[in-house]
C-alpha atoms as a PDB file:
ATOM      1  CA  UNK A   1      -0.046  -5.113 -18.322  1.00  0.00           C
ATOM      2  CA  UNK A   2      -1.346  -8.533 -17.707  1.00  0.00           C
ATOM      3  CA  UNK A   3      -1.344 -10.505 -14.339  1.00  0.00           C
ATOM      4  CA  UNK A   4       0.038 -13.650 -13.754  1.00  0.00           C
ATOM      5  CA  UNK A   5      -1.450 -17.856 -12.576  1.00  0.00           C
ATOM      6  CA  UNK A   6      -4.556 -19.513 -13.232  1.00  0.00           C
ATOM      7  CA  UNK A   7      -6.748 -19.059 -15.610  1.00  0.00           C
ATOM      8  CA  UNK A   8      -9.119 -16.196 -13.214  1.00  0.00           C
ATOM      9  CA  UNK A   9      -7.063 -13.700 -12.333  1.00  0.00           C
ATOM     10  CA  UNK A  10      -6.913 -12.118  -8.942  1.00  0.00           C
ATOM     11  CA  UNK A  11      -5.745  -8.757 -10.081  1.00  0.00           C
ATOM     12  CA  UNK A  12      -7.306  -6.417 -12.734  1.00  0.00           C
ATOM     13  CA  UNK A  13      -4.838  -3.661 -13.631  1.00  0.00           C
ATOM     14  CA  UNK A  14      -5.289  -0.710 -16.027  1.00  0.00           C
ATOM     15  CA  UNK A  15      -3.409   2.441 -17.034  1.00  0.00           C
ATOM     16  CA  UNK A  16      -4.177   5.840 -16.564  1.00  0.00           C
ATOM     17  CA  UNK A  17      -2.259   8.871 -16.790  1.00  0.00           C
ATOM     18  CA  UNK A  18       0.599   7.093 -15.316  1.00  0.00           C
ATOM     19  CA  UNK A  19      -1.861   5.756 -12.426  1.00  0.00           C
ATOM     20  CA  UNK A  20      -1.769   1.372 -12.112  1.00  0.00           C
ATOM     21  CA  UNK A  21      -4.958   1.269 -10.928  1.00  0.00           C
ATOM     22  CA  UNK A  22      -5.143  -2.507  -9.520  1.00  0.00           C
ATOM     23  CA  UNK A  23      -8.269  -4.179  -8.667  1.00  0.00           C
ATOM     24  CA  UNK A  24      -8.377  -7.259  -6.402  1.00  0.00           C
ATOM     25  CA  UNK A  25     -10.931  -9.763  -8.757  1.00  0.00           C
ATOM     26  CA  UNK A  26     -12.042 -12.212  -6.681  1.00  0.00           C
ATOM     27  CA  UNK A  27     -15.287 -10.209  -5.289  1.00  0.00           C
ATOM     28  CA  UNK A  28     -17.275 -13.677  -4.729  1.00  0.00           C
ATOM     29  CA  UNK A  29     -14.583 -14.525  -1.676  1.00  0.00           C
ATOM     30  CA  UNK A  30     -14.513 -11.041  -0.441  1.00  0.00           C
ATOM     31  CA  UNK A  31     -11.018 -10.604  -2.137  1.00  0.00           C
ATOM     32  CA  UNK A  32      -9.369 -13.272   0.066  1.00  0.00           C
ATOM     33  CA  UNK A  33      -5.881 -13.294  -0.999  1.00  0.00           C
ATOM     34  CA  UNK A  34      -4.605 -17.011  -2.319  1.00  0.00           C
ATOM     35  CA  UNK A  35      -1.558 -18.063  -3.330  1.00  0.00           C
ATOM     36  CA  UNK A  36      -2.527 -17.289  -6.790  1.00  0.00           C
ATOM     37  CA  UNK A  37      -3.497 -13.574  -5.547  1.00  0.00           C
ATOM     38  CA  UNK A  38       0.488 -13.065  -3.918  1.00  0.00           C
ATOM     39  CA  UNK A  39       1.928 -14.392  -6.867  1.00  0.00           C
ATOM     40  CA  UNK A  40       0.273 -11.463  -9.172  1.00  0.00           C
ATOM     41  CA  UNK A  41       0.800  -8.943  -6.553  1.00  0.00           C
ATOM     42  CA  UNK A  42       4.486 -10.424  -6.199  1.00  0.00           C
ATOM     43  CA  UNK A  43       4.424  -9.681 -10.254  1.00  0.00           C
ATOM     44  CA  UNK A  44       3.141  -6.667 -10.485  1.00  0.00           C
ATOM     45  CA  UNK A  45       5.448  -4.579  -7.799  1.00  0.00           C
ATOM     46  CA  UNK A  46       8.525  -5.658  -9.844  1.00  0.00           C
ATOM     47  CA  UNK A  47       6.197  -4.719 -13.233  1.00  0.00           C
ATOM     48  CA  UNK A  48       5.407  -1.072 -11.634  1.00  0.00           C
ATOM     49  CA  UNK A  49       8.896  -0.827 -10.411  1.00  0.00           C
ATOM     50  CA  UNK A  50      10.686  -1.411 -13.921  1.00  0.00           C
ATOM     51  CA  UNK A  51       7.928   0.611 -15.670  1.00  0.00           C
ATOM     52  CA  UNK A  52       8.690   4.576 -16.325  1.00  0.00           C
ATOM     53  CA  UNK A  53       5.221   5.279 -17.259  1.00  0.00           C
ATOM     54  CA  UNK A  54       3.818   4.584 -14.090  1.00  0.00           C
ATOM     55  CA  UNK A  55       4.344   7.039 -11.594  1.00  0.00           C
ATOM     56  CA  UNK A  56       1.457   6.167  -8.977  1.00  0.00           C
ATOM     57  CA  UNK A  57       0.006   2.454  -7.844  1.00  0.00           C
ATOM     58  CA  UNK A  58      -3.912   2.076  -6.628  1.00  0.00           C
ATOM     59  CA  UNK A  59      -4.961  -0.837  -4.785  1.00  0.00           C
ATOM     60  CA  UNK A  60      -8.783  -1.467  -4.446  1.00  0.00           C
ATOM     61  CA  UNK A  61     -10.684  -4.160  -4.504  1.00  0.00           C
ATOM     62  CA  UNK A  62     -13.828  -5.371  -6.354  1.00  0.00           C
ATOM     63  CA  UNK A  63     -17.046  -5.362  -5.320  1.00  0.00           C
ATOM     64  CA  UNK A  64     -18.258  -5.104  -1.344  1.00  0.00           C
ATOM     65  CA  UNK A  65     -15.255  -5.671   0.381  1.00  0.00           C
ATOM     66  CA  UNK A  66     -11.652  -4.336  -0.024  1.00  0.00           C
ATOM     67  CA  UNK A  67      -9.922  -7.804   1.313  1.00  0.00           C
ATOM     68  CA  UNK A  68     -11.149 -10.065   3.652  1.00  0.00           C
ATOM     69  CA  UNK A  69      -7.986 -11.044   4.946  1.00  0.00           C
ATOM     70  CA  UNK A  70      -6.193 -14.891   3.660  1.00  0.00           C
ATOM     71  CA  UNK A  71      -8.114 -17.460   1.933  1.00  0.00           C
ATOM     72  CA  UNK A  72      -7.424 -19.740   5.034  1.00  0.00           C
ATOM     73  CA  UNK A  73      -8.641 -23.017   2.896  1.00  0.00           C
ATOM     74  CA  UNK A  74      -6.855 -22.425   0.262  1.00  0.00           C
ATOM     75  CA  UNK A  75      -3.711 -21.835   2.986  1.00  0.00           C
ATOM     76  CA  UNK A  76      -4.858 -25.106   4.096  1.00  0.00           C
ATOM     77  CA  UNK A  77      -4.680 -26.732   0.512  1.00  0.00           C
ATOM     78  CA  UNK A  78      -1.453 -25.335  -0.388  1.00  0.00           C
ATOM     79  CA  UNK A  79       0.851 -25.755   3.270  1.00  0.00           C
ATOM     80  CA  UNK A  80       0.862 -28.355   5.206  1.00  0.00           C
ATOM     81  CA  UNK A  81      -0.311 -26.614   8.298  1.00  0.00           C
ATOM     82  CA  UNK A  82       1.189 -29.186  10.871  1.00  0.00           C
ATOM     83  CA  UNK A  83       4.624 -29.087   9.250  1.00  0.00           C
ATOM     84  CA  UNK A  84       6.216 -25.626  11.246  1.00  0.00           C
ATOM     85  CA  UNK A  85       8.530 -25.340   8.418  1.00  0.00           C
ATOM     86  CA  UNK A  86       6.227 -25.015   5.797  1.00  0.00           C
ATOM     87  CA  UNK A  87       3.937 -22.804   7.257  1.00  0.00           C
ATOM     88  CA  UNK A  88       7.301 -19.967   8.144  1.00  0.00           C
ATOM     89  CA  UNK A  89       8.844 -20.704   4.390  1.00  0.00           C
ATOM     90  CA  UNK A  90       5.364 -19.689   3.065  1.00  0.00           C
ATOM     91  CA  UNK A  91       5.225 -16.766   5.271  1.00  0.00           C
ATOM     92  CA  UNK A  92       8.613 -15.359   4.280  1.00  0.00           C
ATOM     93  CA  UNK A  93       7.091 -14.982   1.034  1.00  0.00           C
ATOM     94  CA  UNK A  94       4.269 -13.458   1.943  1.00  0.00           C
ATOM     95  CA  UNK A  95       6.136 -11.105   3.737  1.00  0.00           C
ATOM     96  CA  UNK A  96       8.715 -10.759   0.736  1.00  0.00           C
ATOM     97  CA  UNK A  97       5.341  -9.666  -1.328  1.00  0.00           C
ATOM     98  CA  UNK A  98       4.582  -7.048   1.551  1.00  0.00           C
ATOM     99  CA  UNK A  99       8.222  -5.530   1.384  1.00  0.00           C
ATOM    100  CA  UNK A 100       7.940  -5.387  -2.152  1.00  0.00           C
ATOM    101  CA  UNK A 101       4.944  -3.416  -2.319  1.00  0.00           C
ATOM    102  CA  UNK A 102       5.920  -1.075   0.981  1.00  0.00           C
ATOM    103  CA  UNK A 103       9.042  -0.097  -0.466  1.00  0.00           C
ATOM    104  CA  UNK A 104       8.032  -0.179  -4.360  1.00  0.00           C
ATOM    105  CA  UNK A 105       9.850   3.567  -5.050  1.00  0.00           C
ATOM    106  CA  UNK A 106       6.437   5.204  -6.583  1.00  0.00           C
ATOM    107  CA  UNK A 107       3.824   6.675  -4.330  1.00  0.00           C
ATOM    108  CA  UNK A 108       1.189   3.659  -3.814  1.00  0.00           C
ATOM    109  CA  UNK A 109      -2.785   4.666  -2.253  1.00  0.00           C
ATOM    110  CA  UNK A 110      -5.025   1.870  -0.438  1.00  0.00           C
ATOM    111  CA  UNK A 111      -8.478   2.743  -1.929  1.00  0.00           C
ATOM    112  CA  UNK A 112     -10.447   0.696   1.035  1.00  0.00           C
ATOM    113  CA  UNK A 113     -13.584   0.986  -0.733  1.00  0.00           C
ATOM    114  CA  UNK A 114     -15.555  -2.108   1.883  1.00  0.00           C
ATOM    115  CA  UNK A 115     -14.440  -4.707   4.639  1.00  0.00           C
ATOM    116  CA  UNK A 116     -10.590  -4.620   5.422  1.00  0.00           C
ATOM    117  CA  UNK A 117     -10.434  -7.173   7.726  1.00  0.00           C
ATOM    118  CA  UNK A 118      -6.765  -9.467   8.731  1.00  0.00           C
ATOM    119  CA  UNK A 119      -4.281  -9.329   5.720  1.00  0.00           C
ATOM    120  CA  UNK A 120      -6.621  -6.798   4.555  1.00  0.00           C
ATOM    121  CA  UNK A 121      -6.467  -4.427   7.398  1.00  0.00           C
ATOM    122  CA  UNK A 122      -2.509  -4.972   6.711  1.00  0.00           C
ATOM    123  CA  UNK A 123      -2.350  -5.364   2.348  1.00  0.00           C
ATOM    124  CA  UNK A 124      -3.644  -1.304   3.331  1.00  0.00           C
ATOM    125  CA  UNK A 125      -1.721  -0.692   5.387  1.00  0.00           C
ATOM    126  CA  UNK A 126       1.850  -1.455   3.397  1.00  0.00           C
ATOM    127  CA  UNK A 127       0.620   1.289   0.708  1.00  0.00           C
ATOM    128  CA  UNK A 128       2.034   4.946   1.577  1.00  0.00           C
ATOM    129  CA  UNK A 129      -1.251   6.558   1.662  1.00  0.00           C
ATOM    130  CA  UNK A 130      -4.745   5.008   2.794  1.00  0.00           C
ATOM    131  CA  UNK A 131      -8.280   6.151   1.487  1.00  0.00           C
ATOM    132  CA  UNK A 132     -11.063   4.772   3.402  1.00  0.00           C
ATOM    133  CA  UNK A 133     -15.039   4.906   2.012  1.00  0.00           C
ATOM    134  CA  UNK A 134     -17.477   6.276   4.383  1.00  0.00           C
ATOM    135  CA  UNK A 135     -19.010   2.907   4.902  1.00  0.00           C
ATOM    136  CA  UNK A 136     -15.901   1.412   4.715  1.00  0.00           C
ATOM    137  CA  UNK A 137     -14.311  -1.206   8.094  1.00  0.00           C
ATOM    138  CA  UNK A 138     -11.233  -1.858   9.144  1.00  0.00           C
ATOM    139  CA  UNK A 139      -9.809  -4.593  11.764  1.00  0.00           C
ATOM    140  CA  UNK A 140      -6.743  -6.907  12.717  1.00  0.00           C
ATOM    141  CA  UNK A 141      -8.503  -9.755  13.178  1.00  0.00           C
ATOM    142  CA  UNK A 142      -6.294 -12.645  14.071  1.00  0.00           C
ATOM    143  CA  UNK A 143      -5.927 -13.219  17.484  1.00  0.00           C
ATOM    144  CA  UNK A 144      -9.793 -14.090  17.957  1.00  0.00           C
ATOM    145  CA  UNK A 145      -8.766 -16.866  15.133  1.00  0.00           C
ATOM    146  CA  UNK A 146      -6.250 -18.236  17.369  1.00  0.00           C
ATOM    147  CA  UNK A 147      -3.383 -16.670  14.678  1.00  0.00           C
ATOM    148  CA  UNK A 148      -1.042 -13.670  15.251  1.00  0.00           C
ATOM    149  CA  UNK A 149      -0.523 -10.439  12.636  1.00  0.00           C
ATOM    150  CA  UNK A 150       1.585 -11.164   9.186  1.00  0.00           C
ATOM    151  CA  UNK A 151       1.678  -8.916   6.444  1.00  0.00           C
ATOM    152  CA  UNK A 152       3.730  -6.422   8.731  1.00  0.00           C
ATOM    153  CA  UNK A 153       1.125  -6.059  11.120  1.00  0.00           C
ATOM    154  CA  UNK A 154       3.460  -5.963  13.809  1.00  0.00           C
ATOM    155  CA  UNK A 155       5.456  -3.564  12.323  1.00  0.00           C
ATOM    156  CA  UNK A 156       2.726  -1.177  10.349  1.00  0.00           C
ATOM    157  CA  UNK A 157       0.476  -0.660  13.259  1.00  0.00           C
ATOM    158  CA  UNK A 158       2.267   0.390  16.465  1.00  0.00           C
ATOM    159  CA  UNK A 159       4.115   3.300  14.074  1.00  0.00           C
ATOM    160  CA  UNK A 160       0.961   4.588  12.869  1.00  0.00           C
ATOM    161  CA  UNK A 161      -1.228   4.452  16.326  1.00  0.00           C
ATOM    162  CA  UNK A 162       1.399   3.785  18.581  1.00  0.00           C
ATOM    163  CA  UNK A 163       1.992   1.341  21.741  1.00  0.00           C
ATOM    164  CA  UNK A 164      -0.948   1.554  23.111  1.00  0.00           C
ATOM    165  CA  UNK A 165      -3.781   1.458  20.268  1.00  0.00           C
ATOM    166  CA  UNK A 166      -1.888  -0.827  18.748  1.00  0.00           C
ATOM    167  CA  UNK A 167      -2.275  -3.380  21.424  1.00  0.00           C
ATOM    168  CA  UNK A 168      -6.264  -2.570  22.130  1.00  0.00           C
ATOM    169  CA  UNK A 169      -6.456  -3.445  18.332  1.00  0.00           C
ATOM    170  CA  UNK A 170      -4.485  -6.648  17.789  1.00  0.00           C
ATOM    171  CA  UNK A 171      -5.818  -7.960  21.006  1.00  0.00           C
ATOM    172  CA  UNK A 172      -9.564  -7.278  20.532  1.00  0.00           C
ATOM    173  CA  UNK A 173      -9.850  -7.333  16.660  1.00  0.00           C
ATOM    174  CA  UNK A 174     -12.325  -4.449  17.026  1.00  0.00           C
ATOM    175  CA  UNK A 175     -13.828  -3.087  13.565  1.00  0.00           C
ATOM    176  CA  UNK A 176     -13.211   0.566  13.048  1.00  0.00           C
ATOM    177  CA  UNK A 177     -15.765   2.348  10.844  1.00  0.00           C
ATOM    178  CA  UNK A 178     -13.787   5.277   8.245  1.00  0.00           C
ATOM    179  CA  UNK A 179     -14.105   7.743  10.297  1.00  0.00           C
ATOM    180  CA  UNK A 180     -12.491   5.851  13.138  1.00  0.00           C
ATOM    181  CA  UNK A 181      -9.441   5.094  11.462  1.00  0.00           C
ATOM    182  CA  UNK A 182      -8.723   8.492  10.378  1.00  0.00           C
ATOM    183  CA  UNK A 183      -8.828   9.659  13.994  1.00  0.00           C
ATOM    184  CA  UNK A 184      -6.243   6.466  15.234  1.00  0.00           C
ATOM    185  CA  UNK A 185      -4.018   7.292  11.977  1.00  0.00           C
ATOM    186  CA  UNK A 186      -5.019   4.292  10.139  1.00  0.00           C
ATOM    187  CA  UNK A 187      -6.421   6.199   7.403  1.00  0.00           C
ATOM    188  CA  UNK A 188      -5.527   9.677   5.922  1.00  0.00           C
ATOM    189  CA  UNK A 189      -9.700  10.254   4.834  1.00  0.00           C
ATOM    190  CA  UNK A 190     -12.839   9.223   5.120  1.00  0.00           C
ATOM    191  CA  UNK A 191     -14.174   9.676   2.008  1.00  0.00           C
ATOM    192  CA  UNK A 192     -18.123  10.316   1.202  1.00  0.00           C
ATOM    193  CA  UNK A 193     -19.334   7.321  -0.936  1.00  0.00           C
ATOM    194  CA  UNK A 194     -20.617  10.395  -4.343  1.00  0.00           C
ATOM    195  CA  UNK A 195     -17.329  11.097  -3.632  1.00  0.00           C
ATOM    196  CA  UNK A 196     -15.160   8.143  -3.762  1.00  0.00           C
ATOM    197  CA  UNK A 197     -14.233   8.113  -7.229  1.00  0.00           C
ATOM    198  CA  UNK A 198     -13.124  11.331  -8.031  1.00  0.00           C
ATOM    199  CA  UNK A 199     -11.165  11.691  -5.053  1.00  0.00           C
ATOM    200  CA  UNK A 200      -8.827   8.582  -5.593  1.00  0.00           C
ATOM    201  CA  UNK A 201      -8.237  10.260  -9.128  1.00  0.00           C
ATOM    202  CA  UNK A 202      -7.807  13.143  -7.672  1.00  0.00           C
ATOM    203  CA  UNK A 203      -4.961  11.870  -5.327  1.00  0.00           C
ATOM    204  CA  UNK A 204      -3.866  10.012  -7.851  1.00  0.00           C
ATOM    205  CA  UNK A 205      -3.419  12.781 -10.611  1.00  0.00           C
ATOM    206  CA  UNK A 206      -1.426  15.391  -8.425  1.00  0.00           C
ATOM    207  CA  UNK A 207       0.920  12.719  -7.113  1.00  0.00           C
ATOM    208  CA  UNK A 208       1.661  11.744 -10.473  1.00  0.00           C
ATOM    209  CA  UNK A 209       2.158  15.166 -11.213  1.00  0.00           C
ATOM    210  CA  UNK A 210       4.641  15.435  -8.719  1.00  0.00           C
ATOM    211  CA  UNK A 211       8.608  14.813  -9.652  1.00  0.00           C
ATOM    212  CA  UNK A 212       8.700  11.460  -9.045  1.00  0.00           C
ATOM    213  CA  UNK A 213      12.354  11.146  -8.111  1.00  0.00           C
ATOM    214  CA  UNK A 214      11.356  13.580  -5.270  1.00  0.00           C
ATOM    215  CA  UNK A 215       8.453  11.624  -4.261  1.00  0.00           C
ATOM    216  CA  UNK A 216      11.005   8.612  -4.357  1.00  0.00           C
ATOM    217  CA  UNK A 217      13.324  10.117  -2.321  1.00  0.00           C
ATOM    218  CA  UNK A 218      10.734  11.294   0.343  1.00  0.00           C
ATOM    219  CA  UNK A 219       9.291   7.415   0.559  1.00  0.00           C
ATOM    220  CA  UNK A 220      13.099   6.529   1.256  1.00  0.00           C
ATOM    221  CA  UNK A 221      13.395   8.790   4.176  1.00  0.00           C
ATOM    222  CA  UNK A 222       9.985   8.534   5.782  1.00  0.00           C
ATOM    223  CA  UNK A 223      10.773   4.714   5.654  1.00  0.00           C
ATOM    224  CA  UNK A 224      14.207   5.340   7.569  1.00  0.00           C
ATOM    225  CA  UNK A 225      13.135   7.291   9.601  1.00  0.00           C
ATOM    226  CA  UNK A 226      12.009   4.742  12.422  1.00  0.00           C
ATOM    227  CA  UNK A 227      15.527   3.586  12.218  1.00  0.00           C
ATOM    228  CA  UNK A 228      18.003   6.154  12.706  1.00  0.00           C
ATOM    229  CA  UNK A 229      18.701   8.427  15.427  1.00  0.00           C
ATOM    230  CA  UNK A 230      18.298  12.486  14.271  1.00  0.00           C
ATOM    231  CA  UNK A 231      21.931  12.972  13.117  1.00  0.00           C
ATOM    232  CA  UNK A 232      21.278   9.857  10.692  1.00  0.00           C
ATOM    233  CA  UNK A 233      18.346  11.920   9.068  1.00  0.00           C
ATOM    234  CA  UNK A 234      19.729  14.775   8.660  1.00  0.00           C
ATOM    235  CA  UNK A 235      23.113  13.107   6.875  1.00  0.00           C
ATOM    236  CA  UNK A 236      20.279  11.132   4.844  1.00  0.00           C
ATOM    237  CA  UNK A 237      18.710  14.813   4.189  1.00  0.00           C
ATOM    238  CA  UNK A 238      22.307  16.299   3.015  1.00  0.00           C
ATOM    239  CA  UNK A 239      22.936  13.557   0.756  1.00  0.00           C
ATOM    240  CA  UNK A 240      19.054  12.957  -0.729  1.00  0.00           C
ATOM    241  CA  UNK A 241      18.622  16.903  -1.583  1.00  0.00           C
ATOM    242  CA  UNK A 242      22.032  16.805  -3.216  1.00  0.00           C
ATOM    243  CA  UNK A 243      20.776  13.997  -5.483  1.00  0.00           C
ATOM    244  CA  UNK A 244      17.480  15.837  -5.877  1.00  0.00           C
ATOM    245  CA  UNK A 245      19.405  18.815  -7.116  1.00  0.00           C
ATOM    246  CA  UNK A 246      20.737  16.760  -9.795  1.00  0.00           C
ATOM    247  CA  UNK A 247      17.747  15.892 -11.241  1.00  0.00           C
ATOM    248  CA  UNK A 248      16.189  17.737 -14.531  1.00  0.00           C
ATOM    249  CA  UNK A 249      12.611  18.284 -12.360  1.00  0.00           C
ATOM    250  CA  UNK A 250      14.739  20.268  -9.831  1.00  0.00           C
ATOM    251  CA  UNK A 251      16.334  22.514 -12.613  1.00  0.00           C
ATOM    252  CA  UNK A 252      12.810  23.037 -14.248  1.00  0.00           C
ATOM    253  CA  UNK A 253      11.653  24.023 -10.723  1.00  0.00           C
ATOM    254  CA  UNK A 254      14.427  26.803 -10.445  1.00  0.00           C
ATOM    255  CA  UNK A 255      14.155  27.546 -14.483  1.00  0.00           C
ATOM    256  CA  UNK A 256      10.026  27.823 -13.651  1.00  0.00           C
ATOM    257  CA  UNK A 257       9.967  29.834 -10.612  1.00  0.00           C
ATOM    258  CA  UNK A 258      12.672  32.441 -12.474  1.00  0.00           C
ATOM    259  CA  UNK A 259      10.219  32.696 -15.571  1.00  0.00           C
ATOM    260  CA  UNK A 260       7.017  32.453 -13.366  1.00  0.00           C
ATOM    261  CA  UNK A 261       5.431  29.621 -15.506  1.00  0.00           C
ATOM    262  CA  UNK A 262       4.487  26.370 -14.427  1.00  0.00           C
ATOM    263  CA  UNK A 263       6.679  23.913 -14.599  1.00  0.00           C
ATOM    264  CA  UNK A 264       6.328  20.910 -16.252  1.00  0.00           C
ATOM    265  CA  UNK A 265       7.686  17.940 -15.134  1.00  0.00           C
ATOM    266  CA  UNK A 266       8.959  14.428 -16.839  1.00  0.00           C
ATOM    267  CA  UNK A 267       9.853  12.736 -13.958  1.00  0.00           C
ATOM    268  CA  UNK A 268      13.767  12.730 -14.233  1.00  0.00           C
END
């Protein structure tokens, strides 16, 4: 699995046990995400979503900081900032690269191992689950730079922290340590730093141990769910568990539990 543009690239991505574990690689800029860096992230959600043996996505970023939001200069180098046009075709995109990655059908875990500031706050925020180091920040910091949220800002944050949080943070841009976040709902943990490592395997390992057309299936409804009214669901609930029960991991369930043995899934 290879990324994509320029002869540095912005993503580092390795395999194991079914886990992409993907690496932003651009440590010297904080991670800022480039055109370059969409493009390989644009890549590499179709590449995990055609791929069977990867069951679970990690996104972390190298060295001190997660992602420091855009590479504003380079933004500036590639669209012509005074032509409206330009600037909301480019932003489509980006947002295309958001949806990609928010609705990829595998489980997907921020590991916010440093600063998480702007697009970073929000390139966390688009994965299902969010892991935050102890010493880790986190902020929407765009309105004190004269700029409003992309990424799915708007949409990500007032359905995790609701109305009101939502507004204190876009408006003031406020840094939240960890341990803040968790208590808002930005974050699931904070984790301590001797214990970073082994706890995003650890996540990582028992969701790809999971069936992963169940895990699918759960992603599909928990993303609905905003959008339909409770009758909705619970037609989308009839017709999901009848597909689940078609499934071989839902027979080897059944076949487990009636020969009390472990199962052992293969993800169909």
């Amino acid at each position: 699995m290879s990324a994509t543009g320029g002869e540095t690239p912005r993503l580092v991505v390795e395999l194991r046990e079914r886990c992409a574990w993907v690496t932003l690689n651009r440590p010297e800029k904080l991670n800022a995400l480039d055109t370059q860096a969409y493009r390989e992230l644009e890549a590499a959600a179709a590449e995990f979503a055609a791929r069977d043996d990867v069951a679970v996505v990690v996104l972390t970023g190298a060295g001190r900081a997660f992602c420091a939001g855009a590479d504003l200069e380079g933004f500036a180098r590639d669209v012509d900032v005074e032509d409206a046009h330009a600037v909301r075709s480019y932003l489509r995109w980006v947002g295309g690269v958001v949806k990609a990655w928010a609705t990829l059908e595998k489980p997907t875990i921020a590991a916010v191992n440093g600063l998480a500031i702007g697009g970073g706050c929000n390139l966390a925020l688009m994965c299902d689950l969010v892991l935050m180091r102890e010493d880790a920040s986190i902020a929407e910091v765009y309105a004190q730079r004269g700029l409003v949220p992309d990424m799915g800002g708007t949409y990500f944050l007032p359905r995790l922290v609701g109305r009101a949080r939502a507004f204190e943070l876009a408006y003031f841009g406020d840094a939240l340590t960890a341990e803040e976040a968790v208590a808002v709902g930005l974050a699931n943990r904070s984790v301590p730093a001797d214990e970073w490592d082994a706890t995003i395997a650890r996540w990582a390992r028992r969701l790809a141990e999971t069936p992963g057309r169940a895990l699918s299936l759960v992603k599909a409804g928990l993303l609905a769910s905003p959008l339909l009214d409770l009758d909705a669901m619970l037609e989308w609930e009839a017709n999901a568990i009848a597909l689940a029960f078609a499934t071989d991991d839902v027979r080897e369930s059944l076949a487990a539990f009636r020969e009390r043995r472990p199962p052992v899934y293969t993800g169909r």
